[in-house]
C-alpha atoms as a PDB file:
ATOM      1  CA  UNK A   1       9.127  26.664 -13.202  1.00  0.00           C
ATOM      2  CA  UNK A   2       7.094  27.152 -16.156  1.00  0.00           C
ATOM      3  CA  UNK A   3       9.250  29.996 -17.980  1.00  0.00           C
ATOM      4  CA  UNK A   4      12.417  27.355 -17.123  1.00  0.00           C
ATOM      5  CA  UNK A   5      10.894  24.471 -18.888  1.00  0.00           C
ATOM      6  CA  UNK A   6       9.355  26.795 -21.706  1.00  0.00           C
ATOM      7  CA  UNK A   7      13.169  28.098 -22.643  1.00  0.00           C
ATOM      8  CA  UNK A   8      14.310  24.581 -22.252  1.00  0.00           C
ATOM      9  CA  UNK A   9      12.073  23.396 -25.058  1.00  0.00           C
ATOM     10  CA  UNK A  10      12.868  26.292 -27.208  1.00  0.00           C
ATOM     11  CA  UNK A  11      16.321  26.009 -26.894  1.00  0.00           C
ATOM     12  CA  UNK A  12      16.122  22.155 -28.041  1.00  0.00           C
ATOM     13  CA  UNK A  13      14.476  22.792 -30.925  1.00  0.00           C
ATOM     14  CA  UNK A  14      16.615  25.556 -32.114  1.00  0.00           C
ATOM     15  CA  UNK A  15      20.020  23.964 -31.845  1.00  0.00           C
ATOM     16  CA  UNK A  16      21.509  22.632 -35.229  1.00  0.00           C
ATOM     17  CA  UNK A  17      21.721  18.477 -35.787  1.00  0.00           C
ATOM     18  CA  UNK A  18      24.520  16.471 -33.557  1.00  0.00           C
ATOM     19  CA  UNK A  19      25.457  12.849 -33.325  1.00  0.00           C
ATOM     20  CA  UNK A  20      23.339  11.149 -30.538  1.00  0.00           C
ATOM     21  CA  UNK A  21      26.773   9.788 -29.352  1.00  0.00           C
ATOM     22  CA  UNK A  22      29.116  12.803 -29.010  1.00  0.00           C
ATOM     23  CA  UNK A  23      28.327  15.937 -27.559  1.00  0.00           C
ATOM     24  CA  UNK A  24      25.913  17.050 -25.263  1.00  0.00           C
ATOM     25  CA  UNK A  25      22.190  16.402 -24.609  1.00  0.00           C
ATOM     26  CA  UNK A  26      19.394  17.539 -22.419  1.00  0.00           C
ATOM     27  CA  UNK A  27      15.895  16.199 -21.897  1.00  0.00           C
ATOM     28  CA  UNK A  28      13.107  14.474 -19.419  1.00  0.00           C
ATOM     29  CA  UNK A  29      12.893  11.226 -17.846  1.00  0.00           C
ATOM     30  CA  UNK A  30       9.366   9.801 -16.989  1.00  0.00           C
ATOM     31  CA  UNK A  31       9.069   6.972 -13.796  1.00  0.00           C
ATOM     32  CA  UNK A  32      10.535   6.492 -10.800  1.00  0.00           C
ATOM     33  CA  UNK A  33      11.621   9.015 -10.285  1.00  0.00           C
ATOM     34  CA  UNK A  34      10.827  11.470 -12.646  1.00  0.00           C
ATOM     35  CA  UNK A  35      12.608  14.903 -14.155  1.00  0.00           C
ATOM     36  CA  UNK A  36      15.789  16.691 -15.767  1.00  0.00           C
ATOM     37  CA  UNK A  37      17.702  14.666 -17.260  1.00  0.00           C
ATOM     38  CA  UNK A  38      21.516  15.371 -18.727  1.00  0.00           C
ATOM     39  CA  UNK A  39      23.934  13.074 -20.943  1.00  0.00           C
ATOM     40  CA  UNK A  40      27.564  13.949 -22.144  1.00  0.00           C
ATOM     41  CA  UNK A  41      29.560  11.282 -24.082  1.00  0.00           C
ATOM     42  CA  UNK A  42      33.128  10.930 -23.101  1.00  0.00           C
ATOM     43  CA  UNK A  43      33.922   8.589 -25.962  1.00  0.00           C
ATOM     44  CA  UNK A  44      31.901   6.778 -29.055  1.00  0.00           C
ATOM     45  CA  UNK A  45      30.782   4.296 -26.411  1.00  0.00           C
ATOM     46  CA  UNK A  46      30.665   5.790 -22.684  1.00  0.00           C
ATOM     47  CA  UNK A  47      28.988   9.069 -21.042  1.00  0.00           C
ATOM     48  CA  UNK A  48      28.276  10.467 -18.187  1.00  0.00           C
ATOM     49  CA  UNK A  49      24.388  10.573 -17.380  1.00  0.00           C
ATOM     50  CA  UNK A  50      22.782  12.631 -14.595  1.00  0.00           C
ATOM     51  CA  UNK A  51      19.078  13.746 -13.671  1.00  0.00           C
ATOM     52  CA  UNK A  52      17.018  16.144 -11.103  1.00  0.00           C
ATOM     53  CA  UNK A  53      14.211  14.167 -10.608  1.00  0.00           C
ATOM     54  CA  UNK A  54      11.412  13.829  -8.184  1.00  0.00           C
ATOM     55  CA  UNK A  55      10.032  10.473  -6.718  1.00  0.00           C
ATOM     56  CA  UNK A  56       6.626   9.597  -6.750  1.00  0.00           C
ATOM     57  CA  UNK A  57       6.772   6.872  -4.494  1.00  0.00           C
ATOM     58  CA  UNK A  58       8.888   8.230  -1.686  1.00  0.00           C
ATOM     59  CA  UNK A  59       6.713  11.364  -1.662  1.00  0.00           C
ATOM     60  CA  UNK A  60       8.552  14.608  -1.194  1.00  0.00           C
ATOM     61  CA  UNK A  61      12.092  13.158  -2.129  1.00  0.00           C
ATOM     62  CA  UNK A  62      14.200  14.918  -4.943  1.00  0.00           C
ATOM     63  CA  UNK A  63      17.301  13.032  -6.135  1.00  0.00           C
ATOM     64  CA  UNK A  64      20.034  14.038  -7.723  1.00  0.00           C
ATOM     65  CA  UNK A  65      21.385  10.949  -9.730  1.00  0.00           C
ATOM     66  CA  UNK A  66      24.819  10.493 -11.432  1.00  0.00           C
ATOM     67  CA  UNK A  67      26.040   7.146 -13.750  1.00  0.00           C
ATOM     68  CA  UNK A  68      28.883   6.357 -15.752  1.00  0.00           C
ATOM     69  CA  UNK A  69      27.782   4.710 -18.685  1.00  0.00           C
ATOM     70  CA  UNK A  70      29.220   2.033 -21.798  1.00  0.00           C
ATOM     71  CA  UNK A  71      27.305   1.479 -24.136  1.00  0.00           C
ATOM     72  CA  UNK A  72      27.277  -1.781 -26.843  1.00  0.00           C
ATOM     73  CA  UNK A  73      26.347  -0.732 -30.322  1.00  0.00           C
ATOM     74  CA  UNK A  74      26.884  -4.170 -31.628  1.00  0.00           C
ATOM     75  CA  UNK A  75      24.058  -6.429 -29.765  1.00  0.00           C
ATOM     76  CA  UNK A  76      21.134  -5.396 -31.821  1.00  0.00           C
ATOM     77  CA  UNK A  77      21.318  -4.081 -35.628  1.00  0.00           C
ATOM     78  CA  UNK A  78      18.683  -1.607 -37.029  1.00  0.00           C
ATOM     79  CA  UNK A  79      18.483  -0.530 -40.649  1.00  0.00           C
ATOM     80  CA  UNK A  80      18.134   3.142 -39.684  1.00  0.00           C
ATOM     81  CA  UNK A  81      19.560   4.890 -36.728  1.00  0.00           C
ATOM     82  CA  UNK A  82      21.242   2.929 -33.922  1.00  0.00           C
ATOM     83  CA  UNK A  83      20.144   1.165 -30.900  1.00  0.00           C
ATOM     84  CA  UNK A  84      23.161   0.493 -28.072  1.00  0.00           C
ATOM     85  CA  UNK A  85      22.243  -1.557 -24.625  1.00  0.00           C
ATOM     86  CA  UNK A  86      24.001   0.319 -22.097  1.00  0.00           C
ATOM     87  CA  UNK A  87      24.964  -0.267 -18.179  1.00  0.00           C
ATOM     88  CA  UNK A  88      26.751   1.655 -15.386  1.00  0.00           C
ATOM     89  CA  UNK A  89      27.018   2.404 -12.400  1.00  0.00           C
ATOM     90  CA  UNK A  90      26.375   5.551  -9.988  1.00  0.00           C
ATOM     91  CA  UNK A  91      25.393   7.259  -7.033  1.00  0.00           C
ATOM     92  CA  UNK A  92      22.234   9.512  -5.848  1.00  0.00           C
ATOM     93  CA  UNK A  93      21.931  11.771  -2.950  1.00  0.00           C
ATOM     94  CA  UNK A  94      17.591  12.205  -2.186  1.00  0.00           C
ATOM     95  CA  UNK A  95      17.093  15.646  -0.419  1.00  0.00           C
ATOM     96  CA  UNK A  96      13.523  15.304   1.818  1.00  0.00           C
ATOM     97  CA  UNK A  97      13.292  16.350   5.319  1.00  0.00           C
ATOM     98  CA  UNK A  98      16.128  13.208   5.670  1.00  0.00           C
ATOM     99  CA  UNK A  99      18.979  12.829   3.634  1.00  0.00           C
ATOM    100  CA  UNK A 100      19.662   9.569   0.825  1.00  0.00           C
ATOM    101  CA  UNK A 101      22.364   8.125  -0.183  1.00  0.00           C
ATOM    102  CA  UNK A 102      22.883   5.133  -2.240  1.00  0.00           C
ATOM    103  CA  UNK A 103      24.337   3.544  -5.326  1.00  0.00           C
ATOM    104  CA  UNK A 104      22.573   2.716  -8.903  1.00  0.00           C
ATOM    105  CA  UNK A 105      23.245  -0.038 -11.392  1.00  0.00           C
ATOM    106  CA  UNK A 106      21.468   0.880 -14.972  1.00  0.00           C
ATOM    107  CA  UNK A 107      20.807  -0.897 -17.444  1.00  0.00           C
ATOM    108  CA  UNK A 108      18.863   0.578 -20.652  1.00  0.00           C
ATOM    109  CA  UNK A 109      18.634   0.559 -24.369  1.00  0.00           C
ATOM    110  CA  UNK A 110      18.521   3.836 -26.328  1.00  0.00           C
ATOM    111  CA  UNK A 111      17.352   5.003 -30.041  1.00  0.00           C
ATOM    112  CA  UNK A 112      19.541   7.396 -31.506  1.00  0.00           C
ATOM    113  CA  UNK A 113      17.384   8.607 -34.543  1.00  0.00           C
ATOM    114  CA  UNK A 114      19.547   9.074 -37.915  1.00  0.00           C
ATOM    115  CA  UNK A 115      19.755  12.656 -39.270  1.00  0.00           C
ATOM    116  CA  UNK A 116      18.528  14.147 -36.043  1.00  0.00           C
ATOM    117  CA  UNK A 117      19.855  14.958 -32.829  1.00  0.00           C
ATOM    118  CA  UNK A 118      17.050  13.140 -30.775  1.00  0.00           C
ATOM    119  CA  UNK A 119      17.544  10.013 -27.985  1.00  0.00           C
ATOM    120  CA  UNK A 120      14.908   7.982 -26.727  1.00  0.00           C
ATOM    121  CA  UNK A 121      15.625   5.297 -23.932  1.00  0.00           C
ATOM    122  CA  UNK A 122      14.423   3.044 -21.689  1.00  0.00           C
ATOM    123  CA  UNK A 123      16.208   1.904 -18.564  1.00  0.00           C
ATOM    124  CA  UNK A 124      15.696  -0.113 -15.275  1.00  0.00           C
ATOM    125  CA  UNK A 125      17.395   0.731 -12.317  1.00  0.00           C
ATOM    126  CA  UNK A 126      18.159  -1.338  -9.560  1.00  0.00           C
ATOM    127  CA  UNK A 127      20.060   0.550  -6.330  1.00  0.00           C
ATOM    128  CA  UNK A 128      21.269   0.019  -3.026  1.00  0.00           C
ATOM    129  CA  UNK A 129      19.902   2.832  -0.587  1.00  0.00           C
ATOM    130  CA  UNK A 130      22.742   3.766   2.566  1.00  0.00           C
ATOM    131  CA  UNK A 131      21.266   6.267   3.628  1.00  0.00           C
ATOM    132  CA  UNK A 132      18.794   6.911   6.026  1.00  0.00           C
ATOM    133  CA  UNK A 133      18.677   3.473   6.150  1.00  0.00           C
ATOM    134  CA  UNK A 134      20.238   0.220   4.338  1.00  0.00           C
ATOM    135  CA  UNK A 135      17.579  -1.450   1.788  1.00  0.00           C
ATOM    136  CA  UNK A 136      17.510  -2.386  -1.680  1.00  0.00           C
ATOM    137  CA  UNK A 137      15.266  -0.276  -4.560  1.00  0.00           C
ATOM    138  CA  UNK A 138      14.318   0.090  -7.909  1.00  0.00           C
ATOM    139  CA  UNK A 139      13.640   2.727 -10.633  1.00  0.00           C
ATOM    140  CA  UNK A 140      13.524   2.986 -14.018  1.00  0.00           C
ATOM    141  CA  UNK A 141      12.143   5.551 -16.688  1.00  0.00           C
ATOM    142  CA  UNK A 142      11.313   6.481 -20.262  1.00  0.00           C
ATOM    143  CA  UNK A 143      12.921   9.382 -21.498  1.00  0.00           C
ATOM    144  CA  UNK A 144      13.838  11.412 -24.449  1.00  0.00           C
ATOM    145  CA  UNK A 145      17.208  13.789 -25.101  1.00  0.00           C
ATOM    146  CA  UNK A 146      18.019  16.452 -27.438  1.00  0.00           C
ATOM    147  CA  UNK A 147      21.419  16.647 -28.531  1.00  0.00           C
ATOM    148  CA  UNK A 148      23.289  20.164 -29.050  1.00  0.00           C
END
């Protein structure tokens, strides 16, 4: 796990600079839960989002998360960079000795840095868990993405 995480690094630094919104970028998420996470845009304002990530409060789960994404450039001006509020909606399936299944409503804001392929972000998540059983939840992270 080590050697994965140490080429991961190396390979974001070593890509040339991107657009935060185009394009393809990899990173970490830090909360609940916390991991891999993935963005590709589809447009200038939506992407697809996904993460690996293990929880630390439902000990032993890992999820794997998926959202669609649109994001609003326009609510909050910065003189350097940009810095959209975005929502979606998604799905997870948690992998433990039970199976999860549930749904995921995100809401965030992002910093894309100007004149470097870096995105940081902050997002709350509340969910609906189906699976094993029916019960509301909440997540949320810190992360950062590097843009290839």
């Amino acid at each position: 796990m080590k050697k994965l995480i140490l080429i991961a690094f190396v390979a974001l630094f070593s890509i040339g600079v991107r657009a935060q919104n185009s394009g393809f970028g990899l990173g970490v998420v830090f909360g609940e839960p916390t991991g891999l996470s993935a963005k590709m845009w589809t447009s200038e304002r939506t992407a697809l989002d996904a993460a690996v990530a293990w929880s630390f409060v439902d000990y032993g789960w890992l999820y794997l998360q998926a959202d669609f994404l649109v994001h609003n450039f326009d609510l909050i001006s910065v003189s350097e960079g940009s810095l959209p509020v975005y929502f979606g909606v998604g799905a997870y399936v948690g992998l433990s000795s039970d199976f999860g299944l549930g749904a995921r409503v995100p809401v965030g804001i992002a910093y894309h840095f100007e004149g470097t392929p870096v995105e940081v972000f902050a997002e709350l998540v509340p969910g609906l868990a189906l699976l094993p059983e029916i019960r509301l939840n909440f997540g949320g992270g810190l992360g950062a993405r590097y843009y290839f």
